[in-house]
Protein backbone atom coordinates (compact mmCIF):
# COMPACT_ATOMS: atom_id res chain seq x y z
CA UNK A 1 0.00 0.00 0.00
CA UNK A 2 2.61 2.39 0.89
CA UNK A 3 4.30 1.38 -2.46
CA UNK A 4 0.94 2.84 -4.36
CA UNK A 5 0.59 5.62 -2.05
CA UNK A 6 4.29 6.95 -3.25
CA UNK A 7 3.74 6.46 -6.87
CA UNK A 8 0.80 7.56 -6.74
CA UNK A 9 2.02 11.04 -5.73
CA UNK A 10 5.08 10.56 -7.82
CA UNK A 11 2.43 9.85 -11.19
CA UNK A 12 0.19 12.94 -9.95
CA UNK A 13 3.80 15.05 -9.29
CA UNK A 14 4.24 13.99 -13.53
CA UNK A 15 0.89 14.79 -14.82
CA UNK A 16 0.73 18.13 -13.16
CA UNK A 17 4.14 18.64 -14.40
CA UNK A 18 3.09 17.61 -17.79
CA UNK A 19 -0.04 19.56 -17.68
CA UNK A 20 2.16 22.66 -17.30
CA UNK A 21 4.40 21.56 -20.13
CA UNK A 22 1.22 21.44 -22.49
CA UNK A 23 -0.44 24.46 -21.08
CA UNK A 24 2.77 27.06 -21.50
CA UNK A 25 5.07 25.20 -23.61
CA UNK A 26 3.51 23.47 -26.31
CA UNK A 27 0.02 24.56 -28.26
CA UNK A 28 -1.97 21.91 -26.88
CA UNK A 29 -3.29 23.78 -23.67
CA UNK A 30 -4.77 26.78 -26.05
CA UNK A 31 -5.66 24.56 -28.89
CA UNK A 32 -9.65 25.59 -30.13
CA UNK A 33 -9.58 28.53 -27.73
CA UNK A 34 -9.89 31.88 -29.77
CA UNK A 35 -9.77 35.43 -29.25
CA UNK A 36 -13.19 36.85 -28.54
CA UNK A 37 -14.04 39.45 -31.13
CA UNK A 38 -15.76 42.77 -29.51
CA UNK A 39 -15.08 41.23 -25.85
CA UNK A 40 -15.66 44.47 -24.36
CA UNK A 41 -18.77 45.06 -25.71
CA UNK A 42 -19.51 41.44 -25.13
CA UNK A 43 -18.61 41.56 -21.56
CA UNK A 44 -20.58 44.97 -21.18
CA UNK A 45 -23.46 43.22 -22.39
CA UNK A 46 -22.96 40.26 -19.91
CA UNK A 47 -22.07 42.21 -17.00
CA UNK A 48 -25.79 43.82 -17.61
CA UNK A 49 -27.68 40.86 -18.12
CA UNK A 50 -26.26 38.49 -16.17
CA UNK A 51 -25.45 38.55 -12.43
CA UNK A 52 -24.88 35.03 -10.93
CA UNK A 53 -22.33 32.79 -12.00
CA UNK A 54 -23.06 29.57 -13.82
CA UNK A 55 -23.04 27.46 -17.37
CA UNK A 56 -25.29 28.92 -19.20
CA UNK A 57 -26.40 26.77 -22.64
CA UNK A 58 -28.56 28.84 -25.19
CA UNK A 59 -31.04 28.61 -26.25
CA UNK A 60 -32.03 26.87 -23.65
CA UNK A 61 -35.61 25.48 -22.20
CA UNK A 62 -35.42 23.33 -19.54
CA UNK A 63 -37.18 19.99 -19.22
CA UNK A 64 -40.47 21.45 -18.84
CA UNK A 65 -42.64 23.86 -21.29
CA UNK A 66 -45.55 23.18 -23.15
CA UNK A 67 -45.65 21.79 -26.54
CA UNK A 68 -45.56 25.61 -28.15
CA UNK A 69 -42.97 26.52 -25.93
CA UNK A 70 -40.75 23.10 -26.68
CA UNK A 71 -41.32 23.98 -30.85
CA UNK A 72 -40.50 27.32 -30.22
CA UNK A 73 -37.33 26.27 -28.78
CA UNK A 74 -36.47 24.21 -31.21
CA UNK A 75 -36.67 26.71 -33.73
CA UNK A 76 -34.59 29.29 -31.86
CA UNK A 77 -31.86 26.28 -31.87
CA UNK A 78 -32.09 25.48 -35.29
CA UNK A 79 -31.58 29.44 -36.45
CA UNK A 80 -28.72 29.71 -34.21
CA UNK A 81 -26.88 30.87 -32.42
CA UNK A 82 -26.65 28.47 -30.06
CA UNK A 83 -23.72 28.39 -27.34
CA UNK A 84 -21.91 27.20 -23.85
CA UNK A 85 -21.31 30.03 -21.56
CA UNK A 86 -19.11 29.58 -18.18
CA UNK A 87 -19.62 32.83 -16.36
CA UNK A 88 -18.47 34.59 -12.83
CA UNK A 89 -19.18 37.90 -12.74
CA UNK A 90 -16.27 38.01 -10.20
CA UNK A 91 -12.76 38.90 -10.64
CA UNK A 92 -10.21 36.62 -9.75
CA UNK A 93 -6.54 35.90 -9.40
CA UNK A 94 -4.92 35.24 -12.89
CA UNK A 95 -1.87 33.00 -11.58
CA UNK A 96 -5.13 31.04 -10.28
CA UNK A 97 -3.53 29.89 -6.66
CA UNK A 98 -6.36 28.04 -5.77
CA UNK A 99 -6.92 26.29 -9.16
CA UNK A 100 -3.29 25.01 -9.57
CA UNK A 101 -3.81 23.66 -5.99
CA UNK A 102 -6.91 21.62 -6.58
CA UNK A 103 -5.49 20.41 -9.97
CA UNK A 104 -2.50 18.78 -8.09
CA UNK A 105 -4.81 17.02 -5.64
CA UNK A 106 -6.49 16.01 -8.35
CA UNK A 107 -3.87 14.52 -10.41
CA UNK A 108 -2.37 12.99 -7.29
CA UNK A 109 -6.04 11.24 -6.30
CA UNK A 110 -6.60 10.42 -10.05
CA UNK A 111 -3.12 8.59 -9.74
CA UNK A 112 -3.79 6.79 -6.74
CA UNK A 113 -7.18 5.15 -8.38
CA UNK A 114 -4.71 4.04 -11.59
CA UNK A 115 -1.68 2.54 -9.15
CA UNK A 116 -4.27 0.35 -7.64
CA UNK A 117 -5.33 -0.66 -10.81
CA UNK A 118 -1.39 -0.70 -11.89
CA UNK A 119 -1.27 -2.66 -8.95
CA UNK A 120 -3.00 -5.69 -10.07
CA UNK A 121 -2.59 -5.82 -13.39
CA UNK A 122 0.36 -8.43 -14.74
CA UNK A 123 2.98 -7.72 -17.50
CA UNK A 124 5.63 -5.23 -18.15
CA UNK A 125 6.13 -1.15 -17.96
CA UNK A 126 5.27 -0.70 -21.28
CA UNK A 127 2.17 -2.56 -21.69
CA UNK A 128 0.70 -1.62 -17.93
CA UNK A 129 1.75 2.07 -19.13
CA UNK A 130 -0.35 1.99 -22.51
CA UNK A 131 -3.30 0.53 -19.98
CA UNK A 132 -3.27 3.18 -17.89
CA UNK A 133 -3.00 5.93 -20.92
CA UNK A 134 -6.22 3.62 -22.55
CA UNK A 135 -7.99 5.11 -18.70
CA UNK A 136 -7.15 8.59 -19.81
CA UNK A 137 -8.55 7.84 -23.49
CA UNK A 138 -11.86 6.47 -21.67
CA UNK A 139 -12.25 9.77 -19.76
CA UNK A 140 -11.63 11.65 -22.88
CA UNK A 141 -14.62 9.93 -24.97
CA UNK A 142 -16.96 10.08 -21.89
CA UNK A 143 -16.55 13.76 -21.29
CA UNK A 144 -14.53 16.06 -23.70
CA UNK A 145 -15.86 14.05 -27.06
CA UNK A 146 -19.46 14.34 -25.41
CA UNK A 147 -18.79 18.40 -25.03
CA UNK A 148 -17.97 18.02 -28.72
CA UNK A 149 -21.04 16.04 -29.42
CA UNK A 150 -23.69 17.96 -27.83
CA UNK A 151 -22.45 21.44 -26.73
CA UNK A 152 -20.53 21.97 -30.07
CA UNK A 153 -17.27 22.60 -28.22
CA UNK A 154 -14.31 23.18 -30.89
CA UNK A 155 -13.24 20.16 -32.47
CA UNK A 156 -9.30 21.44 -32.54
CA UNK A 157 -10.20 21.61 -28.46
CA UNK A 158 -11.12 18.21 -27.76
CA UNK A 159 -8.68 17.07 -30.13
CA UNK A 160 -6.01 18.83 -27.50
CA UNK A 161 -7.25 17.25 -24.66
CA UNK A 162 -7.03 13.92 -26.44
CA UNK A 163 -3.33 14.50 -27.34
CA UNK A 164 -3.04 16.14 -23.53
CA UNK A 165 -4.86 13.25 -21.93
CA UNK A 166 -3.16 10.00 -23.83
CA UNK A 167 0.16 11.65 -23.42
CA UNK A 168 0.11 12.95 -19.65
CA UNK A 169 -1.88 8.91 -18.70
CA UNK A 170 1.12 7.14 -20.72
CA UNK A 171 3.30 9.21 -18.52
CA UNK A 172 1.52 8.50 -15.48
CA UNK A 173 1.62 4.99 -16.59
CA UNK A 174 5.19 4.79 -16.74
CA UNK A 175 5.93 6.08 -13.53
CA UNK A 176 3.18 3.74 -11.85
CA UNK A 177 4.62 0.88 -13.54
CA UNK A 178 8.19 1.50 -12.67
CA UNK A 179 7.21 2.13 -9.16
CA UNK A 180 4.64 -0.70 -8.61
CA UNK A 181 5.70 -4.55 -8.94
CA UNK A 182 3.74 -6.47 -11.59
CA UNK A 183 1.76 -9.30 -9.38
CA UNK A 184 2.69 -12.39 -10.73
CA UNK A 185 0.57 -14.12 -13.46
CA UNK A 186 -2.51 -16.45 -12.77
CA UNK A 187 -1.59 -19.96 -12.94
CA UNK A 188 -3.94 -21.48 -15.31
């Protein structure tokens, strides 16, 4: 246990560091994300309509309305435009303290569930570091491809956090794997 406890900080130690290196370093971390044309006028006009933070779609209806108020809907969607928002009407800190914090426990706690998988899985480094990088690829097609699907999120910005996500879980792989004995096979 104390074995999967160390790599597991060790793995989430590399991912963090590798989410860094993709972020500032390389153009994965901005891929899909534009420049927003007009943003002050845009933010005037959200600073005056909108007040509480949340994740706004649009249109949007809800899971209720009547059958005129569903068609309507549906119409407003099909003429566009149609849109994710992620708003705080707050200021923050740019260097993001907090974030950056979380994101390491994150990656550290994410580790620890893949070294106990790690753990009991048979073979050598590489091939117990391409299954943990396959966990990474799972995450990727039940979240970011799903964003893609049905909230029409960029397609160059769920390609980036499939490139981000199979490299930084092959990584975290290889450090679990190195650091976590292979049990010995089933006898048959």
């Amino acid at each position: 246990m104390k074995r999967i406890l160390l790599a597991g900080v060790a793995a989430g130690l590399t991912m963090f560091v590798w989410g860094f290196i993709s972020h500032m370093f390389l153009p994965i971390g901005e891929m899909g994300v534009d420049v927003m044309p007009n943003e002050a006028a845009v933010v005037s006009a959200l600073q005056l309509s909108i007040t509480e933070p949340g994740f706004y779609l649009f249109p949007y209806e809800g899971s209720t309305g009547t059958e005129a108020e569903v068609e309507a809907h549906m119409e407003r969607y099909k003429a566009g435009p149609r849109g994710v928002l992620v708003y705080n009407p707050e200021g923050g800190d740019p260097m993001m303290t907090r974030s950056l914090v979380g994101e390491l426990i994150f990656n550290i706690l994410a580790a620890l569930c893949a070294g106990w998988i790690v753990s009991r899985i048979p073979g050598g480094t590489g091939d117990r570091a391409w299954y943990v990088a396959l966990l990474g690829i799972i995450g990727w097609m039940s979240i970011s491809a799903s964003h893609w699907l049905w909230y029409g999120f960029p397609f160059d910005y769920v390609l980036g956090e499939l490139i981000g996500n199979l490299v930084g879980w092959f990584l975290v792989g290889l450090v679990l794997a190195k650091m976590i004995q292979a049990p010995a096979p089933a006898r048959a």
